[in-house]
N, C-alpha and C. Protein backbone atom coordinates (compact mmCIF):
# COMPACT_ATOMS: atom_id res chain seq x y z
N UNK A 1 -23.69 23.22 -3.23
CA UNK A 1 -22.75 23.60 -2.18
C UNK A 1 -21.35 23.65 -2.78
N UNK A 2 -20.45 24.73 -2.72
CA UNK A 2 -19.44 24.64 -2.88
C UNK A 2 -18.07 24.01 -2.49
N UNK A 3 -17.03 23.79 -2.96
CA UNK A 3 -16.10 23.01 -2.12
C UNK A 3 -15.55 22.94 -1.23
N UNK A 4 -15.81 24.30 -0.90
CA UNK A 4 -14.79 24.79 0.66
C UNK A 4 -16.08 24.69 1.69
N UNK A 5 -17.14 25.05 1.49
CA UNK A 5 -18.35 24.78 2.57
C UNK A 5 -18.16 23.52 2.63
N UNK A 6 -18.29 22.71 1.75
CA UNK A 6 -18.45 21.35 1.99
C UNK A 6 -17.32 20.31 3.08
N UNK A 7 -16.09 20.74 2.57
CA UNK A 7 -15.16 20.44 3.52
C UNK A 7 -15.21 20.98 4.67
N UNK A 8 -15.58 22.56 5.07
CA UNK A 8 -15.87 22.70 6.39
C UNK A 8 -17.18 21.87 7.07
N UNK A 9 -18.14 21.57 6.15
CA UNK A 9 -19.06 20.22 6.44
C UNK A 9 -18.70 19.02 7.21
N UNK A 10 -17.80 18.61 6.40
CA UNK A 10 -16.90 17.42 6.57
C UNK A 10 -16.10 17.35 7.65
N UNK A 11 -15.44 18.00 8.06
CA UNK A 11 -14.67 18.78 8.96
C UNK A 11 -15.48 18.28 10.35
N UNK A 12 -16.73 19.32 10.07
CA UNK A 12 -17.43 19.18 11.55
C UNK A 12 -18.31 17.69 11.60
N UNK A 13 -18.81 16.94 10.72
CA UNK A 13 -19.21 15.48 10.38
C UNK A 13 -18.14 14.61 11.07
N UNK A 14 -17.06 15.37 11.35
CA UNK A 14 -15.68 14.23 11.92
C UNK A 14 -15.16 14.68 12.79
N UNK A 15 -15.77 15.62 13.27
CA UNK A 15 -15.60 16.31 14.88
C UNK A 15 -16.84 15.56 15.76
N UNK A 16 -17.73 15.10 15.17
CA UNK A 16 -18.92 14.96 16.19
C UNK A 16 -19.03 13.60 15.31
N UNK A 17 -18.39 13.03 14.93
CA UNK A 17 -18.22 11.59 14.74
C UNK A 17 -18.22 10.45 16.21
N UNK A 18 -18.70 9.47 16.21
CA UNK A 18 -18.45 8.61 17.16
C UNK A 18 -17.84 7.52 16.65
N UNK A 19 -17.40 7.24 15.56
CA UNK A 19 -17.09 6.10 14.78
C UNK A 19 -16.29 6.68 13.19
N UNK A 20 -15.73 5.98 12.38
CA UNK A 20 -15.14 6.58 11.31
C UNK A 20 -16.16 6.16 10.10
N UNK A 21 -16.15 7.54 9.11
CA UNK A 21 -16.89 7.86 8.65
C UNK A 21 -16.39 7.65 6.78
N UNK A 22 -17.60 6.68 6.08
CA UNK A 22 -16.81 6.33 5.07
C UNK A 22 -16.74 7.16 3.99
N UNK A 23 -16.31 7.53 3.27
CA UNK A 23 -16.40 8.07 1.49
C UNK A 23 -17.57 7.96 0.74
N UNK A 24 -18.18 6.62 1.14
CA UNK A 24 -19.28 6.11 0.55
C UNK A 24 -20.84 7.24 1.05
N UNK A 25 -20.43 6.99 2.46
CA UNK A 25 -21.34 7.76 3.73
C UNK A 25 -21.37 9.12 3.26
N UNK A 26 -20.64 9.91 3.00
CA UNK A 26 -20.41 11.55 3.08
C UNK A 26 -20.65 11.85 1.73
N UNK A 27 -20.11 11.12 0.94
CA UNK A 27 -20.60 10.97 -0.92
C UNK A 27 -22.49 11.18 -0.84
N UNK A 28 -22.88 10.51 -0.19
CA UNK A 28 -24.50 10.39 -0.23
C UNK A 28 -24.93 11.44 0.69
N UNK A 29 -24.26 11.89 1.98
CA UNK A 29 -24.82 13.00 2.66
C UNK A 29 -24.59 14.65 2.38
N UNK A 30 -23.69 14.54 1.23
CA UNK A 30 -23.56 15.84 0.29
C UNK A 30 -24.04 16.24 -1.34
N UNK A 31 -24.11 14.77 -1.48
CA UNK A 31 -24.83 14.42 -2.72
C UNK A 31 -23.58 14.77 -3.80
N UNK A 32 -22.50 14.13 -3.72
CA UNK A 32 -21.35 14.22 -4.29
C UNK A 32 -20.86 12.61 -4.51
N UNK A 33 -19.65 12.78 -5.62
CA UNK A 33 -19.30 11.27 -5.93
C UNK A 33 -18.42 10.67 -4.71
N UNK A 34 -17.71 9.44 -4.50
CA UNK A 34 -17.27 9.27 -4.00
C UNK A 34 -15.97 10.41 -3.53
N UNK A 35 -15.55 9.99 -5.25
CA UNK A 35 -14.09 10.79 -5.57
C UNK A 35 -13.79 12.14 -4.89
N UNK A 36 -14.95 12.55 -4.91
CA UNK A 36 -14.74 13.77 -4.72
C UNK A 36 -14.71 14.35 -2.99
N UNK A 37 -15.18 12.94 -2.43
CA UNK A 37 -15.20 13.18 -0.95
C UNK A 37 -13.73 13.18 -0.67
N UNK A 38 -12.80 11.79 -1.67
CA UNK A 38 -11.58 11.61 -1.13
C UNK A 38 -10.80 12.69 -1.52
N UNK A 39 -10.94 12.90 -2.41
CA UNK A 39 -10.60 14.87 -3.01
C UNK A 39 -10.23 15.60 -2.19
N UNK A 40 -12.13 16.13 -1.44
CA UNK A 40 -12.06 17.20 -0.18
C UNK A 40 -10.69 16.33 0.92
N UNK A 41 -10.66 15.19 1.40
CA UNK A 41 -10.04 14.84 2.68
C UNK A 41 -8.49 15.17 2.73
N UNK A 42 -8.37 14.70 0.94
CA UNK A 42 -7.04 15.27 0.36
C UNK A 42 -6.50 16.71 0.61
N UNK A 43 -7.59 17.62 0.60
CA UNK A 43 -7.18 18.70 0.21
C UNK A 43 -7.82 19.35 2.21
N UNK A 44 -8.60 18.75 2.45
CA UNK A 44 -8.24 19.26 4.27
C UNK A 44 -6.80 18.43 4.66
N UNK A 45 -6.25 17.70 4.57
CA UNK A 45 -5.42 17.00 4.78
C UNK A 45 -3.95 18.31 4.98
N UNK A 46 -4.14 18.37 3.27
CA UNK A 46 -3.43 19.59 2.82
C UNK A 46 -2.90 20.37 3.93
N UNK A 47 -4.11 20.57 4.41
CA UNK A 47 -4.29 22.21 5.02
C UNK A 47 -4.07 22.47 6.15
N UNK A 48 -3.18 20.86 6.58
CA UNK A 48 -3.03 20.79 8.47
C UNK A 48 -3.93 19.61 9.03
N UNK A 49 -5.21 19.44 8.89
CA UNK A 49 -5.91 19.01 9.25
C UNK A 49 -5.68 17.14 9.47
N UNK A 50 -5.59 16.75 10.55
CA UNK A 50 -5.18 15.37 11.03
C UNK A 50 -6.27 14.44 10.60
N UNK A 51 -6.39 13.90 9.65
CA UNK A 51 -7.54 13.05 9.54
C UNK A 51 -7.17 11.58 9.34
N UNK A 52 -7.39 10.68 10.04
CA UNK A 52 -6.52 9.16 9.46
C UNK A 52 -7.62 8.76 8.63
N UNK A 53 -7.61 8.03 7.98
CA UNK A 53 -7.95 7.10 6.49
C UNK A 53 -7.79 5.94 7.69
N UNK A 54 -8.90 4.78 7.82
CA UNK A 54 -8.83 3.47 8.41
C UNK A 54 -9.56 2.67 7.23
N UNK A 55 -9.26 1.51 7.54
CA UNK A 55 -10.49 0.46 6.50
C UNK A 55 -11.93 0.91 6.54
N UNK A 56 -12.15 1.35 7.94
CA UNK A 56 -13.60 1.68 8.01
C UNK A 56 -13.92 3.31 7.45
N UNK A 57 -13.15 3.84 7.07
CA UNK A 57 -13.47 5.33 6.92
C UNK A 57 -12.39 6.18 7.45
N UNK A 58 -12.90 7.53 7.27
CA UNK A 58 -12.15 8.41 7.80
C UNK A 58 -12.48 8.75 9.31
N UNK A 59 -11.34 9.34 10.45
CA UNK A 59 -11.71 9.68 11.85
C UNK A 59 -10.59 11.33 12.14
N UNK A 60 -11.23 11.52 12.68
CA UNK A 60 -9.98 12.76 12.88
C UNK A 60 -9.53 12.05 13.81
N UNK A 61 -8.07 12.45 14.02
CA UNK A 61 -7.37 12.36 15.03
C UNK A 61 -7.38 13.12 16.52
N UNK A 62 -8.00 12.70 17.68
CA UNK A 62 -8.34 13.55 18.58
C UNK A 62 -7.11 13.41 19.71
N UNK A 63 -5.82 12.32 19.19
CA UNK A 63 -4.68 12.28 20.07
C UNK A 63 -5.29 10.94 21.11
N UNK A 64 -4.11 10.35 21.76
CA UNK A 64 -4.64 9.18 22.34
C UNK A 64 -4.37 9.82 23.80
N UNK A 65 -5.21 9.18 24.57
CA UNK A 65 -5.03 9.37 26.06
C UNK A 65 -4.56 7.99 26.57
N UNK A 66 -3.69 7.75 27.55
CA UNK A 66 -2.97 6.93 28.25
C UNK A 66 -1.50 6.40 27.34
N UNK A 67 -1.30 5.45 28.09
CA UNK A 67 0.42 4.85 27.02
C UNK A 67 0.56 4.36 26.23
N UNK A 68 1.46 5.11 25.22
CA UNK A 68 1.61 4.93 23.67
C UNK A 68 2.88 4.07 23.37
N UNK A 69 2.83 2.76 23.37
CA UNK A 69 3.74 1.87 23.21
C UNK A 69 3.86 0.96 22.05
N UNK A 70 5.31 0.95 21.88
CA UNK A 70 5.27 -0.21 20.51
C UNK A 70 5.44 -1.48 20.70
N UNK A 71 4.93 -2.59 20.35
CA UNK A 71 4.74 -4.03 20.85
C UNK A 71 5.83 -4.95 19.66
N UNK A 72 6.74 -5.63 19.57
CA UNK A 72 7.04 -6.42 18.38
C UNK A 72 6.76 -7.56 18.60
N UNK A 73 5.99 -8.26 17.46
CA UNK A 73 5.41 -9.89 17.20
C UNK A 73 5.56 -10.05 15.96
N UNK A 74 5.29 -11.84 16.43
CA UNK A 74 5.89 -12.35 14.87
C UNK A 74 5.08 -13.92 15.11
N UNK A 75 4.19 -13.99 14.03
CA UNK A 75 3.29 -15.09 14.38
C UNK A 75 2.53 -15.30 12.95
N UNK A 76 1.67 -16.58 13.17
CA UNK A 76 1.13 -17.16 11.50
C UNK A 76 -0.22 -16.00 11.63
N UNK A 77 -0.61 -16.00 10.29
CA UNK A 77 -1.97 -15.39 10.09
C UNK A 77 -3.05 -16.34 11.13
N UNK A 78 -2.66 -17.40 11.37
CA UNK A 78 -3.64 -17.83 12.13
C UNK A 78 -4.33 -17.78 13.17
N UNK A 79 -2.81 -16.81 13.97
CA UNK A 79 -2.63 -16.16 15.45
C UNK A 79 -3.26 -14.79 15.26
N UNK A 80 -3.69 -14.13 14.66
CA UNK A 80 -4.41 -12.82 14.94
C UNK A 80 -5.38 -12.52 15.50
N UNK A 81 -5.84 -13.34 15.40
CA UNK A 81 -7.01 -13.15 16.52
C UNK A 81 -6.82 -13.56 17.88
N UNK A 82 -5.87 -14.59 18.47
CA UNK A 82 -4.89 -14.41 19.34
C UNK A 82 -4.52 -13.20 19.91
N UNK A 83 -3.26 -12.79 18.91
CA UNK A 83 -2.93 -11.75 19.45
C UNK A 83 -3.79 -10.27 19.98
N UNK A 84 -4.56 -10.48 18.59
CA UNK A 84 -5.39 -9.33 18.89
C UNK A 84 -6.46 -9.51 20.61
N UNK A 85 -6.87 -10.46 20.38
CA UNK A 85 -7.51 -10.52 22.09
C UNK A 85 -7.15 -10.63 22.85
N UNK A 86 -5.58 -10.92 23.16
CA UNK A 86 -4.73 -10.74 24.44
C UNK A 86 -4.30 -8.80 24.55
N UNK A 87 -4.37 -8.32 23.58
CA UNK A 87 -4.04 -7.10 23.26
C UNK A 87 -5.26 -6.49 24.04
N UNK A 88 -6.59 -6.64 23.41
CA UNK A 88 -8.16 -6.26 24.05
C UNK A 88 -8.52 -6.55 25.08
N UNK A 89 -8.47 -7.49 25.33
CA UNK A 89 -8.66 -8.38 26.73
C UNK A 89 -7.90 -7.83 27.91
N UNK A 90 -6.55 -6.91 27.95
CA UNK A 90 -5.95 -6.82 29.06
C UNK A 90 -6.08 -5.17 28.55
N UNK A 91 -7.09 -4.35 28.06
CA UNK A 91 -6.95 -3.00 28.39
C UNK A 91 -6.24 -2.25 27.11
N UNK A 92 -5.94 -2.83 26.35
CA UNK A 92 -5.20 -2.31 25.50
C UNK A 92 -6.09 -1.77 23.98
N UNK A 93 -5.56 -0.84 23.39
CA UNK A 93 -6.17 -0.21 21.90
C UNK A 93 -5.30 -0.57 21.03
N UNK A 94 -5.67 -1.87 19.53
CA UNK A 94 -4.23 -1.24 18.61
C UNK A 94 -4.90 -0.28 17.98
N UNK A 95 -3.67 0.26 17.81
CA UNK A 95 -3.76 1.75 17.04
C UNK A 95 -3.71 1.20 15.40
N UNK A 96 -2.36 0.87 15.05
CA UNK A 96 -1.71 0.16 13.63
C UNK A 96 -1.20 -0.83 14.20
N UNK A 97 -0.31 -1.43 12.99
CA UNK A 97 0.62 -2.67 12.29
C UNK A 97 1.68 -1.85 11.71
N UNK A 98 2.95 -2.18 11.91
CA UNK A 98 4.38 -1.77 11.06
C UNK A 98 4.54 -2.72 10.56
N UNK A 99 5.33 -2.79 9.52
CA UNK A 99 6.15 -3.53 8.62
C UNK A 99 7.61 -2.90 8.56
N UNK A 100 8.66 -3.59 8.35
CA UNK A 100 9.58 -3.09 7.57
C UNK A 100 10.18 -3.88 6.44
N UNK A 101 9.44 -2.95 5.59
CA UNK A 101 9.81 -3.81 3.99
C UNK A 101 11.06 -3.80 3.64
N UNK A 102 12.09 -4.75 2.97
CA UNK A 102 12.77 -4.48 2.54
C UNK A 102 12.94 -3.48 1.01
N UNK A 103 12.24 -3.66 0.27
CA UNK A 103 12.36 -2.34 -0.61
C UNK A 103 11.64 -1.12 0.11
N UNK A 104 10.10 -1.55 0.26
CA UNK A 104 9.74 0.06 0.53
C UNK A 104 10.26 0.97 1.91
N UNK A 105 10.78 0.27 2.79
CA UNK A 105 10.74 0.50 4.15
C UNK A 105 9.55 0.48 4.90
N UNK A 106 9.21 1.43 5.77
CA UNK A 106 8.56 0.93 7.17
C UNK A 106 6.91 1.22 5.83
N UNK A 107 6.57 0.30 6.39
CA UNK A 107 4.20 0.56 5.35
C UNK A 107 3.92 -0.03 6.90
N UNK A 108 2.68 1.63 7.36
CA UNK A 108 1.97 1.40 8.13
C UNK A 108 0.59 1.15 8.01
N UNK A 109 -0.59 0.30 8.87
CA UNK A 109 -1.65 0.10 8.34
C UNK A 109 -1.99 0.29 9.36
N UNK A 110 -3.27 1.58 9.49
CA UNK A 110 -4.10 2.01 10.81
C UNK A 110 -5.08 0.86 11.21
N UNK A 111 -5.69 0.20 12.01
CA UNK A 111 -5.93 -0.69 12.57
C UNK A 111 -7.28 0.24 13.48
N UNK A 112 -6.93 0.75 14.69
CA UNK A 112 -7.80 1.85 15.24
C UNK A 112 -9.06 0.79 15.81
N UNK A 113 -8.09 -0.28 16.45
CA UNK A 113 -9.19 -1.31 17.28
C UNK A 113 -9.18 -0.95 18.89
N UNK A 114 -10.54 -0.67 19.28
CA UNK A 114 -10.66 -0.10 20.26
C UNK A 114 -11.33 -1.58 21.46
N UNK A 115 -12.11 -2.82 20.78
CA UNK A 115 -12.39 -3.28 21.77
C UNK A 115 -12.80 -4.29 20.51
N UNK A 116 -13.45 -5.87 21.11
CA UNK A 116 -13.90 -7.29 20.31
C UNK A 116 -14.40 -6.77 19.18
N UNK A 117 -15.48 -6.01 19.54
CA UNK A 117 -16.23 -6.02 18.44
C UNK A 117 -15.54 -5.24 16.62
N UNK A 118 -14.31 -4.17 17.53
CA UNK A 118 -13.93 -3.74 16.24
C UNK A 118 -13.19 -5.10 15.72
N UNK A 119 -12.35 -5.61 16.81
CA UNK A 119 -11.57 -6.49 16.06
C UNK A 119 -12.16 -7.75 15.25
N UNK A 120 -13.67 -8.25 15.84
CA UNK A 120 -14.24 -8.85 14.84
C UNK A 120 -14.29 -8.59 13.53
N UNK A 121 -14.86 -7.26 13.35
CA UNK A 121 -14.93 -6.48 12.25
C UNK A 121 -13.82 -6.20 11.11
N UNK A 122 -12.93 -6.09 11.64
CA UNK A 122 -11.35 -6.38 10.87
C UNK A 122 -11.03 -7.56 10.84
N UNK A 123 -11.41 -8.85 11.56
CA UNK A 123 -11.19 -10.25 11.31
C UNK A 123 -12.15 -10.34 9.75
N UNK A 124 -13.55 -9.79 9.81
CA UNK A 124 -14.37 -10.78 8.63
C UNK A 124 -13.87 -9.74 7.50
N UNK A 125 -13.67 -8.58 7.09
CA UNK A 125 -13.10 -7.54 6.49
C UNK A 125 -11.27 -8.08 5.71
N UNK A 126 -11.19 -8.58 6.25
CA UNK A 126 -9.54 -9.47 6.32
C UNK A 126 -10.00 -10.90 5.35
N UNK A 127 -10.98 -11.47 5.88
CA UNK A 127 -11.53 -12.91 5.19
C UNK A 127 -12.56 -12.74 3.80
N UNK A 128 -13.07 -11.48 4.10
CA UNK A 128 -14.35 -11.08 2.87
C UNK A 128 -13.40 -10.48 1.72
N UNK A 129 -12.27 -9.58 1.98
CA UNK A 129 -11.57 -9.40 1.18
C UNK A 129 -10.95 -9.95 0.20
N UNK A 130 -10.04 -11.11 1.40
CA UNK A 130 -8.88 -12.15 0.98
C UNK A 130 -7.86 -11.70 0.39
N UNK A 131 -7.79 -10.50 1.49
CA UNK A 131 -6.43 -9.82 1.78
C UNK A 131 -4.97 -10.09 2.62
N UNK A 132 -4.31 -10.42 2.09
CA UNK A 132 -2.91 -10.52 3.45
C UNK A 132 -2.44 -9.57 3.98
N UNK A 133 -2.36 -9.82 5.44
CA UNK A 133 -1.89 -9.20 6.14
C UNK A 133 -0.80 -8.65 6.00
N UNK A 134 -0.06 -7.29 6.32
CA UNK A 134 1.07 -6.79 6.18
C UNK A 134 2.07 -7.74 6.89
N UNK A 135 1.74 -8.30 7.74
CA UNK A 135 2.71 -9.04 8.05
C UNK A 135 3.28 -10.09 7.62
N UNK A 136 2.70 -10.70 6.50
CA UNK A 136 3.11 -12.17 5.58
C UNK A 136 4.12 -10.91 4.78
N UNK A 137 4.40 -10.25 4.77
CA UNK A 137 5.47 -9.54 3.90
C UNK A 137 6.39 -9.76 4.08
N UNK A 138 6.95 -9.75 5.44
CA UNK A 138 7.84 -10.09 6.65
C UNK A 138 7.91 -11.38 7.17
N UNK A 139 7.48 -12.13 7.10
CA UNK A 139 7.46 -13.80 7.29
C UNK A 139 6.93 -13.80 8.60
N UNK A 140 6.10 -12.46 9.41
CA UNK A 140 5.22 -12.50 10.12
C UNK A 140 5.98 -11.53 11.55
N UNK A 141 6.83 -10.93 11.41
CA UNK A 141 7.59 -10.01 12.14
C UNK A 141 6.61 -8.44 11.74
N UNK A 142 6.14 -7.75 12.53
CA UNK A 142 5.48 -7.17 12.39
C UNK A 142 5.62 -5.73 14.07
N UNK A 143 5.59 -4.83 14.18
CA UNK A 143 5.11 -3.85 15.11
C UNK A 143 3.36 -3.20 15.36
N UNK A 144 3.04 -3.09 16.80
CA UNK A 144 1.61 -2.84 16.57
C UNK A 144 2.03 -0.88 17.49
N UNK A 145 1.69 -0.04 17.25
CA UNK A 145 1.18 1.19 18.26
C UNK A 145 0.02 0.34 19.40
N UNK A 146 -0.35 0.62 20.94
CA UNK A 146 -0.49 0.57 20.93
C UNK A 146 -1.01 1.40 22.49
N UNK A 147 -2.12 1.67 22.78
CA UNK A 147 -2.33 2.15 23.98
C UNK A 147 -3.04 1.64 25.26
N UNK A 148 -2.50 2.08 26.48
CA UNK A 148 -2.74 1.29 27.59
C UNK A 148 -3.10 2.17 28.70
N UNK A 149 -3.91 2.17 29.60
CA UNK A 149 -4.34 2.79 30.56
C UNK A 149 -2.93 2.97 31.70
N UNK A 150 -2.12 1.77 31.88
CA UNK A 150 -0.72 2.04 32.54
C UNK A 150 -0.11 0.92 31.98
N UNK A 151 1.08 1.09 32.93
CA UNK A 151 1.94 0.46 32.57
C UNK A 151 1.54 -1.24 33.06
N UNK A 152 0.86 -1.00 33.70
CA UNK A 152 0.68 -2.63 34.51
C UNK A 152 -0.11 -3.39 32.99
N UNK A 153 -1.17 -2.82 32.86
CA UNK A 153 -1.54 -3.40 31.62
C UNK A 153 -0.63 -3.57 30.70
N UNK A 154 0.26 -2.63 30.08
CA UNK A 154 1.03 -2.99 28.89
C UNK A 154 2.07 -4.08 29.42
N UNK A 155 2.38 -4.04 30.93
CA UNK A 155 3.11 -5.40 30.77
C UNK A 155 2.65 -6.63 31.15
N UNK A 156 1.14 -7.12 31.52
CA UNK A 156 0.46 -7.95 31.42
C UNK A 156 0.19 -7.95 29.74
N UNK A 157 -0.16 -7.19 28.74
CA UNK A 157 -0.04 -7.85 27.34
C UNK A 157 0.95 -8.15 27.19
N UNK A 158 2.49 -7.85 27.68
CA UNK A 158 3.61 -8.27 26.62
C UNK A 158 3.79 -9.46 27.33
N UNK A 159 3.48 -10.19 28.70
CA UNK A 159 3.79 -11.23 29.51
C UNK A 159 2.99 -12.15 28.94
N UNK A 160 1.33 -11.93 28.20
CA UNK A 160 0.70 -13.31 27.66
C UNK A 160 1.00 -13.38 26.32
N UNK A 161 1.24 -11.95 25.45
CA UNK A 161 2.06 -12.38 24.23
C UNK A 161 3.36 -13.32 24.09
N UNK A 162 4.29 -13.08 25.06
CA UNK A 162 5.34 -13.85 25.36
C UNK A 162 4.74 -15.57 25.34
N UNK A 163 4.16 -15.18 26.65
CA UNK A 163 3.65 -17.20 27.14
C UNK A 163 2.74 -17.65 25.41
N UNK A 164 2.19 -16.95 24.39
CA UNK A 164 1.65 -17.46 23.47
C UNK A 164 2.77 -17.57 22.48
N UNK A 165 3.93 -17.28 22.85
CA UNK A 165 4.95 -17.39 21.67
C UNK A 165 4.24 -16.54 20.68
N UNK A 166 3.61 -15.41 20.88
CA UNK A 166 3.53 -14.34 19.59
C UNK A 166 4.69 -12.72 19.69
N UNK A 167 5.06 -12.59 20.90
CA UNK A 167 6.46 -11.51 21.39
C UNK A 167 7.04 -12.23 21.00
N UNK A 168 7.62 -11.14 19.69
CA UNK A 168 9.29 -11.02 19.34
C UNK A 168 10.32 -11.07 20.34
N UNK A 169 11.14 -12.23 20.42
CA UNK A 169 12.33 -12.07 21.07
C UNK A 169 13.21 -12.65 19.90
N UNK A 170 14.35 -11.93 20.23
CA UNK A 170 15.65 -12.23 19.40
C UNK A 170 15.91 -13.33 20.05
């Protein structure tokens, strides 16, 4: 198969995706190396094509439905799973994590937690690694994207983030 079929392959593999789809995954369902999957994504990327890169794989971007809000917290690595289930628990999607580095500036990390179970999944992924969080960069000051069915929900998360002392207040 050639390279441009293949990426239109790929293409439609992440249109009728239900979940994000890894390098590893599409490497074996084209019978190609890894490299060369991240290659093609590179080079649809190129070409317009919205595709986010998550820990778990690649997803196209199909745009979020309901409210797209930015949350600021600042809390130990210990609180993430905290935060993250007051976030899940009241209706909410994170999308990412911001940073603002002082040399590099803003490093975003797609996240793309939709409910427990993803965020489990990024909890043992986080521990199997023994990776730090973008936010120990920052001494734990951090921004999440995040989406909400209304507004009542997004301000029931920022009201139990607050009462957990994980909302940023100056």
């Amino acid at each position: 198969m050639k390279g441009e079929q293949r990426r239109s392959k790929i293409l439609e593999n992440l249109q009728e995706a239900q979940k994000a789809l890894s390098a590893s995954f599409l490497a074996k369902e084209f019978g190609v190396s890894r490299q060369i999957i991240v290659g093609d994504i590179a080079l649809l990327r190129a070409s317009g094509e919205d595709i986010l890169a998550t820990g778990k794989g690649y997803l196209l971007n199909k745009g979020q439905t309901g409210l797209v809000k930015h949350l600021a917290c600042q809390h130990t690595p210990e609180q993430t799973r905290e935060e993250l289930e007051i976030i899940l628990n009241h209706g909410g999607k994170v999308i990412d994590v911001i940073v603002d580095h002082p040399i590099y500036g803003e490093l975003k990390g797609g996240l793309y937690l939709n409910n427990l179970l993803d965020m489990e999944d990024f909890l043992t992924r986080v521990k199997e690694s023994r990776s730090a969080l973008l936010s120990t960069l920052t001494s734990g000051v951090h921004l999440h994207t995040i989406v909400t069915p209304s507004e009542a929900e997004f301000s029931a998360i920022k009201k139990e983030l607050q009462k957990a002392k994980i909302l940023y207040e100056d």
